[in-house]
N, C-alpha and C. Protein backbone atom coordinates (compact mmCIF):
# COMPACT_ATOMS: atom_id res chain seq x y z
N UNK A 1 -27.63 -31.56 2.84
CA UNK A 1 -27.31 -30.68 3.97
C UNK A 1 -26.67 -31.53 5.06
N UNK A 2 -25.53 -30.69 5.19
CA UNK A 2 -24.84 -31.54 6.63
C UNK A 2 -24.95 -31.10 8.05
N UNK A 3 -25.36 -31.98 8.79
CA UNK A 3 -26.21 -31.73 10.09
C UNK A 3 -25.04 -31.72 11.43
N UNK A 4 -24.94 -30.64 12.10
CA UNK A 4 -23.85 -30.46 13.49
C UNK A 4 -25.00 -30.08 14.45
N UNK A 5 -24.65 -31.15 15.38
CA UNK A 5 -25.19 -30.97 16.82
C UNK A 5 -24.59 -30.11 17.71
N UNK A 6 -25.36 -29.34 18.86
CA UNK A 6 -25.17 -28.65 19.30
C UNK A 6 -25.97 -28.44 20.71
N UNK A 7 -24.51 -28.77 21.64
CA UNK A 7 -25.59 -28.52 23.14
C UNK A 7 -25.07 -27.48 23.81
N UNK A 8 -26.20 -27.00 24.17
CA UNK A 8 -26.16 -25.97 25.22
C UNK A 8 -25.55 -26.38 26.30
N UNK A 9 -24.28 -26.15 27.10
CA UNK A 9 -23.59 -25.83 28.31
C UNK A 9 -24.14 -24.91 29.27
N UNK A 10 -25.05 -23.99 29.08
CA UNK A 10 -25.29 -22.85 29.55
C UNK A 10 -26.47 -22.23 29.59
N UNK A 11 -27.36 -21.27 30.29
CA UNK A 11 -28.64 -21.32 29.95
C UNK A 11 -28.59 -19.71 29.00
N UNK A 12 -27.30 -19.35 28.86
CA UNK A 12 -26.76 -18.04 28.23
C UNK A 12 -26.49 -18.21 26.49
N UNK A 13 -25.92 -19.48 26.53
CA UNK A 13 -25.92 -19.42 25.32
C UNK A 13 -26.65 -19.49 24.58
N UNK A 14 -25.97 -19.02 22.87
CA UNK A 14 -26.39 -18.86 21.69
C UNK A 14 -26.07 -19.74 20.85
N UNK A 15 -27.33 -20.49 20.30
CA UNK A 15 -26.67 -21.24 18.81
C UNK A 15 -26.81 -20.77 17.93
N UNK A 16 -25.22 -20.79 17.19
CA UNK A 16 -25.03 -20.27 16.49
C UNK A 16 -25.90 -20.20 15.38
N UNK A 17 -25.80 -19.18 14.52
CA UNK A 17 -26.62 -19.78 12.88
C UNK A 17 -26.10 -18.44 12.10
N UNK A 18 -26.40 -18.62 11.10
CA UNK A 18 -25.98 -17.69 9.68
C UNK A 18 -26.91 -16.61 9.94
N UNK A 19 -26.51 -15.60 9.69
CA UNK A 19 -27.05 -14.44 9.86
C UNK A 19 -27.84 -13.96 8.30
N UNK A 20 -26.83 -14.37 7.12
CA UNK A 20 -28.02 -14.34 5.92
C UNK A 20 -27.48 -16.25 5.14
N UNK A 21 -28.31 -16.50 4.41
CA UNK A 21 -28.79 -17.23 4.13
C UNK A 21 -27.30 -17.86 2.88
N UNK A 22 -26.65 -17.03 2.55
CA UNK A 22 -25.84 -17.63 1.69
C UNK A 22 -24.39 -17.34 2.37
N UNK A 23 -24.28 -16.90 3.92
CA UNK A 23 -23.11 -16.95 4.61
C UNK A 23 -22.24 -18.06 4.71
N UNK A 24 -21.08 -18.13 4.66
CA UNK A 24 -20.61 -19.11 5.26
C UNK A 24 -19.79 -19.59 6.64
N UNK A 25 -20.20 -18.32 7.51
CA UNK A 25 -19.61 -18.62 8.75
C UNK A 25 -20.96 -18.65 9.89
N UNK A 26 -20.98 -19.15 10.67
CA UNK A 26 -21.97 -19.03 11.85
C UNK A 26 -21.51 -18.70 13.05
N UNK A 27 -22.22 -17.62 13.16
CA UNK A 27 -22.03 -16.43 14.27
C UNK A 27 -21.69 -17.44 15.77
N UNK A 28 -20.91 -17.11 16.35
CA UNK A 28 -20.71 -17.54 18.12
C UNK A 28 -20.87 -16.13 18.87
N UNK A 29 -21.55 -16.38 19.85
CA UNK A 29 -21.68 -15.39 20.91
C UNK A 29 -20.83 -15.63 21.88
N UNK A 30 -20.28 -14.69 22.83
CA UNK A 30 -19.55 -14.63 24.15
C UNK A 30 -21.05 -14.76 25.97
N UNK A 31 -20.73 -15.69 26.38
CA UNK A 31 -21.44 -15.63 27.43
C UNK A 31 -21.36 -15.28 28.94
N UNK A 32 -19.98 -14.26 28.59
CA UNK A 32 -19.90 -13.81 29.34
C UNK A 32 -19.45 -12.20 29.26
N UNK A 33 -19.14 -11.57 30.51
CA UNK A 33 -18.80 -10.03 30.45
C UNK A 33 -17.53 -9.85 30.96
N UNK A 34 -16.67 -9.39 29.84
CA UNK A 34 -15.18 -9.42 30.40
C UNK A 34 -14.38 -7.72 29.56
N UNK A 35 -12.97 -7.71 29.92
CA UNK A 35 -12.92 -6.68 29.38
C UNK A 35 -11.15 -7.10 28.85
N UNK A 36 -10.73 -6.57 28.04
CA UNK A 36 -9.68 -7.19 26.92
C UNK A 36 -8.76 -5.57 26.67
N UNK A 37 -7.84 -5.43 27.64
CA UNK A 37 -6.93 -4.68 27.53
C UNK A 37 -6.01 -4.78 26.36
N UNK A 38 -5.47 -3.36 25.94
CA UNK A 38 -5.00 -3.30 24.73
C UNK A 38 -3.59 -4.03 24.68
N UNK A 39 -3.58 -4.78 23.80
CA UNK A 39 -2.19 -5.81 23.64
C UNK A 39 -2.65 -7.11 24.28
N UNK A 40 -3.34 -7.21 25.31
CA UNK A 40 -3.81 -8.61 25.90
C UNK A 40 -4.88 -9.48 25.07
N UNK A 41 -4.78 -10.88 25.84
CA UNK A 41 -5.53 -11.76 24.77
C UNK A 41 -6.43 -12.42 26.07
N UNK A 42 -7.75 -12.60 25.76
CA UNK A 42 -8.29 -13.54 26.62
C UNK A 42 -9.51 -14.70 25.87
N UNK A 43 -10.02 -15.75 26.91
CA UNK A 43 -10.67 -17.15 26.10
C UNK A 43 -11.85 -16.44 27.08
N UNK A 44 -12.56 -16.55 25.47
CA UNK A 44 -13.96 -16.05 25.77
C UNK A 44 -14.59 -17.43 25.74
N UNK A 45 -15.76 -17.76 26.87
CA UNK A 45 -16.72 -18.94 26.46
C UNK A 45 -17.63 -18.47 25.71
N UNK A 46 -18.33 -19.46 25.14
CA UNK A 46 -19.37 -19.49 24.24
C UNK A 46 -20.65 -20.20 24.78
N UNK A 47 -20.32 -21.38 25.76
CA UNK A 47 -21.29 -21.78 26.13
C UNK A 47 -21.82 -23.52 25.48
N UNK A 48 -21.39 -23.15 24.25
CA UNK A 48 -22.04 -24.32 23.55
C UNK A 48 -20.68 -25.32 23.54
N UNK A 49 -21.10 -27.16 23.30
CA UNK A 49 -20.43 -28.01 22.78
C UNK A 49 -21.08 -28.11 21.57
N UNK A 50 -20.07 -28.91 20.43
CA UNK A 50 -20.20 -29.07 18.94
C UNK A 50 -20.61 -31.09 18.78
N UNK A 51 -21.18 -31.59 17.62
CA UNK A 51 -20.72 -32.62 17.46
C UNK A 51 -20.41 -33.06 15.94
N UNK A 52 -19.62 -33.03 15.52
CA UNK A 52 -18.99 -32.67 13.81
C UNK A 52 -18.96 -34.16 13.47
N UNK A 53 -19.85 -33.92 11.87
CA UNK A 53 -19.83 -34.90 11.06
C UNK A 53 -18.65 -35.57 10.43
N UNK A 54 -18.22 -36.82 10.40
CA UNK A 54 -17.23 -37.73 10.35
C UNK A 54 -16.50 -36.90 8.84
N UNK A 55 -15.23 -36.62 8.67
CA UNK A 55 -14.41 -36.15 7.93
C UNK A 55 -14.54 -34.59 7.92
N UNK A 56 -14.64 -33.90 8.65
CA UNK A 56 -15.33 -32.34 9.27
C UNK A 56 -14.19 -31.76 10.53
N UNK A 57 -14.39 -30.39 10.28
CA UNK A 57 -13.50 -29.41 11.50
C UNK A 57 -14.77 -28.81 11.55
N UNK A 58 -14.74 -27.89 12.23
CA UNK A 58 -14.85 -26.45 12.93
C UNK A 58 -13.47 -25.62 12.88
N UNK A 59 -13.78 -24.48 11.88
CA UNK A 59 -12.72 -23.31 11.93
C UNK A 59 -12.98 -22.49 12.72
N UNK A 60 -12.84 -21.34 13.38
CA UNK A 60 -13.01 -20.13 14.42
C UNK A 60 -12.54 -18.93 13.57
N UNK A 61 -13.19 -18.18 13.25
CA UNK A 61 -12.20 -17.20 12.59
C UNK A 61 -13.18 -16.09 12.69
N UNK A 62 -12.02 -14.79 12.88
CA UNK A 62 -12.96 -13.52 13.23
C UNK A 62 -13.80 -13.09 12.48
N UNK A 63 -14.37 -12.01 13.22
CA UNK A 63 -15.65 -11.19 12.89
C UNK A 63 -15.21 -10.15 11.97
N UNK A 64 -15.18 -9.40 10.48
CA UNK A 64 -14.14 -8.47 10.35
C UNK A 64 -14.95 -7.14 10.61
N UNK A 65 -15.96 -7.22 11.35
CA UNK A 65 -16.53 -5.56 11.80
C UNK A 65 -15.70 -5.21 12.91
N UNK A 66 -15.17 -6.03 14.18
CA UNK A 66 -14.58 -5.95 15.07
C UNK A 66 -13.29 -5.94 14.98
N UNK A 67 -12.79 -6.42 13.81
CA UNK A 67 -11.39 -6.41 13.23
C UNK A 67 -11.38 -4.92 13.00
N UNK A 68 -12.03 -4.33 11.95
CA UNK A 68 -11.94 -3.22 11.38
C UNK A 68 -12.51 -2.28 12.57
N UNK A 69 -13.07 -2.05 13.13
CA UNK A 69 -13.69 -1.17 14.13
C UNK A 69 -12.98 -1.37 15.43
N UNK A 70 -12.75 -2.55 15.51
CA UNK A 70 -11.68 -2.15 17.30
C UNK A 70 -10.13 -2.85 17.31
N UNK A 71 -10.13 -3.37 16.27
CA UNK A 71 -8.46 -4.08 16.24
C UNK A 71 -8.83 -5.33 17.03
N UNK A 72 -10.01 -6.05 17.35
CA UNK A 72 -10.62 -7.40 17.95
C UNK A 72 -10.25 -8.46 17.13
N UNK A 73 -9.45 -9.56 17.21
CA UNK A 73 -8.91 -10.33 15.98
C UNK A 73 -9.11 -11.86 17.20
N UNK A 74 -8.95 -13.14 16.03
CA UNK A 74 -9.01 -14.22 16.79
C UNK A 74 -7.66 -14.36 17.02
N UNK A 75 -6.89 -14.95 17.86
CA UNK A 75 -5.46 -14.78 18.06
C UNK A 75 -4.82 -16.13 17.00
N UNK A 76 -5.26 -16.83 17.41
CA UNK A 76 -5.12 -18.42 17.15
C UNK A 76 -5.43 -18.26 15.53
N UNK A 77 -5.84 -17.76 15.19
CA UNK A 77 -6.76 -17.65 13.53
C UNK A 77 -6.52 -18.88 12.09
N UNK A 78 -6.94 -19.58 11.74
CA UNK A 78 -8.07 -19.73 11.93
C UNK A 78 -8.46 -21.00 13.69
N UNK A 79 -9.03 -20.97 14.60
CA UNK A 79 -8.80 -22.05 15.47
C UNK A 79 -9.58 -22.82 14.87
N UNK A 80 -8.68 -24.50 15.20
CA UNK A 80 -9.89 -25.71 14.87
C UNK A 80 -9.93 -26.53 15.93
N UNK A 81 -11.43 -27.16 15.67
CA UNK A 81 -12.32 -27.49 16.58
C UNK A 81 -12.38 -28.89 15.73
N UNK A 82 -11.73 -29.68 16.30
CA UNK A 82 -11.22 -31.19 16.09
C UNK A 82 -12.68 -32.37 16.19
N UNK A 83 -12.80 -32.95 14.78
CA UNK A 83 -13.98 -33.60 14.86
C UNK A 83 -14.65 -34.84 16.43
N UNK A 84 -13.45 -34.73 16.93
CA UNK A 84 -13.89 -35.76 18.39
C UNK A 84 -14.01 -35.02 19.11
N UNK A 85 -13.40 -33.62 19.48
CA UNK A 85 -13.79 -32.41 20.58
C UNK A 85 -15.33 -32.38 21.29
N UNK A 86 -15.48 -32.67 21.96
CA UNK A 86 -17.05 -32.45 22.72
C UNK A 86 -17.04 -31.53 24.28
N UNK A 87 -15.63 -30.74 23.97
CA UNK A 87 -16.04 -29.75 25.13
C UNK A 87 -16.30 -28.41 24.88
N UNK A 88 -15.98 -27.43 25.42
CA UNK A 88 -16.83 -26.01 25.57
C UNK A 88 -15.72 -25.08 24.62
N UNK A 89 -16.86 -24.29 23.25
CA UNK A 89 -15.59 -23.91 22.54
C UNK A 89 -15.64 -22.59 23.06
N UNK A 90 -14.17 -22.29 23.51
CA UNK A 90 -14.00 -21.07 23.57
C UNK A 90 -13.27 -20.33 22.66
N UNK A 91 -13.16 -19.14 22.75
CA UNK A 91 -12.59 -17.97 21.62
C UNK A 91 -11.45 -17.55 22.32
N UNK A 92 -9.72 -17.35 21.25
CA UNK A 92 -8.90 -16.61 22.09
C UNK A 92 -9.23 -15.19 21.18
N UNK A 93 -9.97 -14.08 22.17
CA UNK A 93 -9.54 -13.04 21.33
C UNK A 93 -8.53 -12.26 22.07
N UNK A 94 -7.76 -11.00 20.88
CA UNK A 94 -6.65 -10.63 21.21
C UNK A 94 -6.97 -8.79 20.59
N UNK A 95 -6.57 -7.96 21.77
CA UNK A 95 -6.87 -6.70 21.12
C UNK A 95 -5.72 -6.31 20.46
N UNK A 96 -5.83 -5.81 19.33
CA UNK A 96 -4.82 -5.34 18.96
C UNK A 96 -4.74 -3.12 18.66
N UNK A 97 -5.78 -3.25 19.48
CA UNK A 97 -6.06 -1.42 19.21
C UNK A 97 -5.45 -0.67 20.59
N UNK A 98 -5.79 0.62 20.45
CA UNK A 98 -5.27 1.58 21.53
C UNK A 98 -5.76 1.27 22.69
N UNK A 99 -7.27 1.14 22.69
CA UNK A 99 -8.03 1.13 23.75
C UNK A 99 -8.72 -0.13 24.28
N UNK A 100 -9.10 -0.43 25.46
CA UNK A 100 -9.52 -1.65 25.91
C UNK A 100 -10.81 -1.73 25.36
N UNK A 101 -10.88 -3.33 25.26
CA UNK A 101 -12.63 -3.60 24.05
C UNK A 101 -13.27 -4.21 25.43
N UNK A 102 -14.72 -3.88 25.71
CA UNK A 102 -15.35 -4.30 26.58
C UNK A 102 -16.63 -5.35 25.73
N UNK A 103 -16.27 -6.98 26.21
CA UNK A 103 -16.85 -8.26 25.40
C UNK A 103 -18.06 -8.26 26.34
N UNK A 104 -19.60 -8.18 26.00
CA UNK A 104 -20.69 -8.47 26.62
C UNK A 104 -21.26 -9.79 26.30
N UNK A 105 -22.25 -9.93 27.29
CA UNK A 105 -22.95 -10.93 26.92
C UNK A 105 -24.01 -11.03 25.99
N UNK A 106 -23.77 -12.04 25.14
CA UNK A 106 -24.32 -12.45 23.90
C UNK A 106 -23.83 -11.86 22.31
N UNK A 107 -22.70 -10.77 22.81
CA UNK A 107 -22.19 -10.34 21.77
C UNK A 107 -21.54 -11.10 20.81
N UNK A 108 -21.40 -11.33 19.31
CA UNK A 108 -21.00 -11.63 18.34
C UNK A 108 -19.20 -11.90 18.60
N UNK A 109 -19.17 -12.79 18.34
CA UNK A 109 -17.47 -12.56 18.94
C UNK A 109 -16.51 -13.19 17.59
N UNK A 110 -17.24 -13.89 17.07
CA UNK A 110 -15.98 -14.95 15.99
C UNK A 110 -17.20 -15.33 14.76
N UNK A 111 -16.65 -16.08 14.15
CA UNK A 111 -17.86 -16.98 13.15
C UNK A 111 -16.87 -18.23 13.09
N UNK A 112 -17.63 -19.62 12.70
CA UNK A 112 -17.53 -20.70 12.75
C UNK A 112 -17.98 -21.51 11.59
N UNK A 113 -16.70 -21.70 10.22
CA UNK A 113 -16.98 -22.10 9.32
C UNK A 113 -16.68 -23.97 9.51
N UNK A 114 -17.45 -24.91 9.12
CA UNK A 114 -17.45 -26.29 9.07
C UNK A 114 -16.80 -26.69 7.83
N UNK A 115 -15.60 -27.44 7.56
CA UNK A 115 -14.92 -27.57 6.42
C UNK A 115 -14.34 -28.68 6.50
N UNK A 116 -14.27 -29.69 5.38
CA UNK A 116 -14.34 -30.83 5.30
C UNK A 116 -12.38 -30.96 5.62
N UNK A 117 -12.39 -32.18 5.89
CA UNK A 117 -10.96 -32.32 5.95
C UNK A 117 -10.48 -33.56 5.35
N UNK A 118 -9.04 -33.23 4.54
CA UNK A 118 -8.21 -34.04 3.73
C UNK A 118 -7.63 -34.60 4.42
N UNK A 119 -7.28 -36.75 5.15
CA UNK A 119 -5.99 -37.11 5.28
C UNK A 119 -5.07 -37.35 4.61
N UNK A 120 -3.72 -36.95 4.69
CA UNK A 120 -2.97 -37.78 3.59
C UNK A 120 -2.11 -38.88 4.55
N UNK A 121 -1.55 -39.66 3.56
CA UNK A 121 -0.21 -40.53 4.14
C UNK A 121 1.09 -39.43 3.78
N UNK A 122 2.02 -39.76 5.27
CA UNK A 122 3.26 -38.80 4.73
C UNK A 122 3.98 -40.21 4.23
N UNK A 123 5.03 -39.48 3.55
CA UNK A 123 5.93 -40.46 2.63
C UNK A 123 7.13 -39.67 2.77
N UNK A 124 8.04 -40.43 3.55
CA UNK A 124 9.69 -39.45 3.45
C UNK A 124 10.57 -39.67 2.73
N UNK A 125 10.51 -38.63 2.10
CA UNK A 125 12.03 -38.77 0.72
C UNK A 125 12.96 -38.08 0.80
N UNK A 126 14.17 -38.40 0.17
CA UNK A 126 15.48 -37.76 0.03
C UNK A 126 15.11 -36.32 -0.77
N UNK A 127 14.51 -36.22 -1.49
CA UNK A 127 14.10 -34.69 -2.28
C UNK A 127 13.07 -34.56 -2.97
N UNK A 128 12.77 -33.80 -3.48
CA UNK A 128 11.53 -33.04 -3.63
C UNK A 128 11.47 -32.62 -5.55
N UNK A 129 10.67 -33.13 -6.17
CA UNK A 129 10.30 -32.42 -7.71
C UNK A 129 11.13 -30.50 -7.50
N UNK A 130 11.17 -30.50 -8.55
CA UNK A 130 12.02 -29.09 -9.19
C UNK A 130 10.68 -28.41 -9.66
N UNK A 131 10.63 -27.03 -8.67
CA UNK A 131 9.45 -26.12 -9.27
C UNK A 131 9.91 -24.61 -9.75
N UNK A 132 9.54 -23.49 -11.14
CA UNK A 132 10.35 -22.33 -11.13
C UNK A 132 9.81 -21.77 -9.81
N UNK A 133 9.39 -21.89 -8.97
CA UNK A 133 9.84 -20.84 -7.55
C UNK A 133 11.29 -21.52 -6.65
N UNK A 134 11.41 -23.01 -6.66
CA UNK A 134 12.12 -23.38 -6.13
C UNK A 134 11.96 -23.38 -4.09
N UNK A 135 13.08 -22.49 -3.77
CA UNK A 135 12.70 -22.31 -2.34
C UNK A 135 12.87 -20.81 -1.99
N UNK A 136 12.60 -20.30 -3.03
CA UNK A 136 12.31 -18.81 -2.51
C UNK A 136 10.90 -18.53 -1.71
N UNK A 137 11.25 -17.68 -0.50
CA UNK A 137 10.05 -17.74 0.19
C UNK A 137 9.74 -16.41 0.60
N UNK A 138 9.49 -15.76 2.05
CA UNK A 138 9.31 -14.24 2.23
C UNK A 138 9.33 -13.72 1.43
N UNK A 139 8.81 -13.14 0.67
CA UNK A 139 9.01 -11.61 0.28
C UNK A 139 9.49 -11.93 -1.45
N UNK A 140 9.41 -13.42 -1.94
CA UNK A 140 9.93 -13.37 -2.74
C UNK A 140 9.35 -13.10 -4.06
N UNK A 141 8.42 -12.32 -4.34
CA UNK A 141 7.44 -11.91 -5.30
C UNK A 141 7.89 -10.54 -5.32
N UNK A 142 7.88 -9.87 -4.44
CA UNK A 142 8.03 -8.55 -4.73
C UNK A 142 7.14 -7.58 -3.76
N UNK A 143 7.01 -6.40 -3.41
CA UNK A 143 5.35 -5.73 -3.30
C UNK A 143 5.14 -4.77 -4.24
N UNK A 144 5.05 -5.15 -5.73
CA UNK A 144 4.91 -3.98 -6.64
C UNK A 144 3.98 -4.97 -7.52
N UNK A 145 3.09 -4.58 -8.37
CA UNK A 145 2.79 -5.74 -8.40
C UNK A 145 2.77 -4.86 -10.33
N UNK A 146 2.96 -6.25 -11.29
CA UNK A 146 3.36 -5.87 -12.35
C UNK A 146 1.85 -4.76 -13.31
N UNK A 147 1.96 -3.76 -13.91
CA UNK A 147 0.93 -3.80 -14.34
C UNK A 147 1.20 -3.20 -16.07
C-alpha cells in the first residue's frame, strides 16, 4: 500500500477517501459556497495540501453524477497535481448546463486518482517508423462502427 500525506489547510476540510473499497478515485470536497453560472468556470478550494510518493501524480477528474445530472465537468480534465506541489489543490469546475450549479460546503466536487508516472528521454530524429494508420488523424476511423 502506497501512503499520501495529507494536511489540512482549513478547519473545513475533507480528507479525501474512497467511498467503496475497490474505487479508484478519492472523493475531494469544496470548502467553500459559491455559485457557477452557466458557461462559466470557477477554482473551487478544497482545503487540503497533498504529499505524493516519489514517481506519483495526483489526477483531478470529475464526478460523473454531476456530469450527468448538471453538466458540472472538471475543465482542465484530467488536472495534475505534480509530485513536488505542496500547495492548496483547487478544482477548475466549468458548467456546462442551462442553469447555474450552486457548489456548497463539503460537497463532493471531483475525485482524485494517484498514478504512477513514466520518464522518458526525448531523442530527435529526422523520421519516424511506418505504421498502417500512418498520419491519419480526426475522424479517421469513421463513426459507423463495422458490425
Amino acid at each position: 500500500m502506497i501512503k499520501v500525506k495529507i494536511r489540512k489547510l482549513n478547519k473545513l476540510a475533507i480528507i479525501p477517501k474512497y467511498e467503496y473499497s475497490n474505487d479508484s478515485g478519492l472523493d475531494l470536497c469544496s470548502i467553500e459556497e459559491l455559485e457557477i453560472d452557466s458557461g462559466e468556470s470557477k477554482l473551487v478550494q478544497t482545503g487540503i495540501s497533498i504529499e505524493l510518493p516519489p514517481g506519483t501524480e495526483a489526477q483531478i477528474r470529475p464526478k460523473s453524477g454531476l456530469a450527468l445530472k448538471h453538466q458540472i465537468t472538471v475543465l482542465n480534465t484530467p488536472g495534475t497535481v505534480d509530485e513536488g506541489y505542496r500547495g492548496e489543490i483547487g478544482v477548475i469546475l466549468i458548467n456546462h448546463g442551462k442553469h447555474s450549479f450552486q457548489v456548497t460546503k463539503g460537497m463532493k466536487i471531483a475525485q482524485m486518482v494517484i498514478t504512477p508516472v513514466i520518464h522518458v528521454e526525448i531523442e530527435e530524429v529526422d523520421s519516424l517508423t511506418h505504421t498502417s494508420r500512418g498520419t491519419s488523424g480526426f475522424g479517421s476511423t469513421g463513426v459507423t462502427a463495422n458490425l
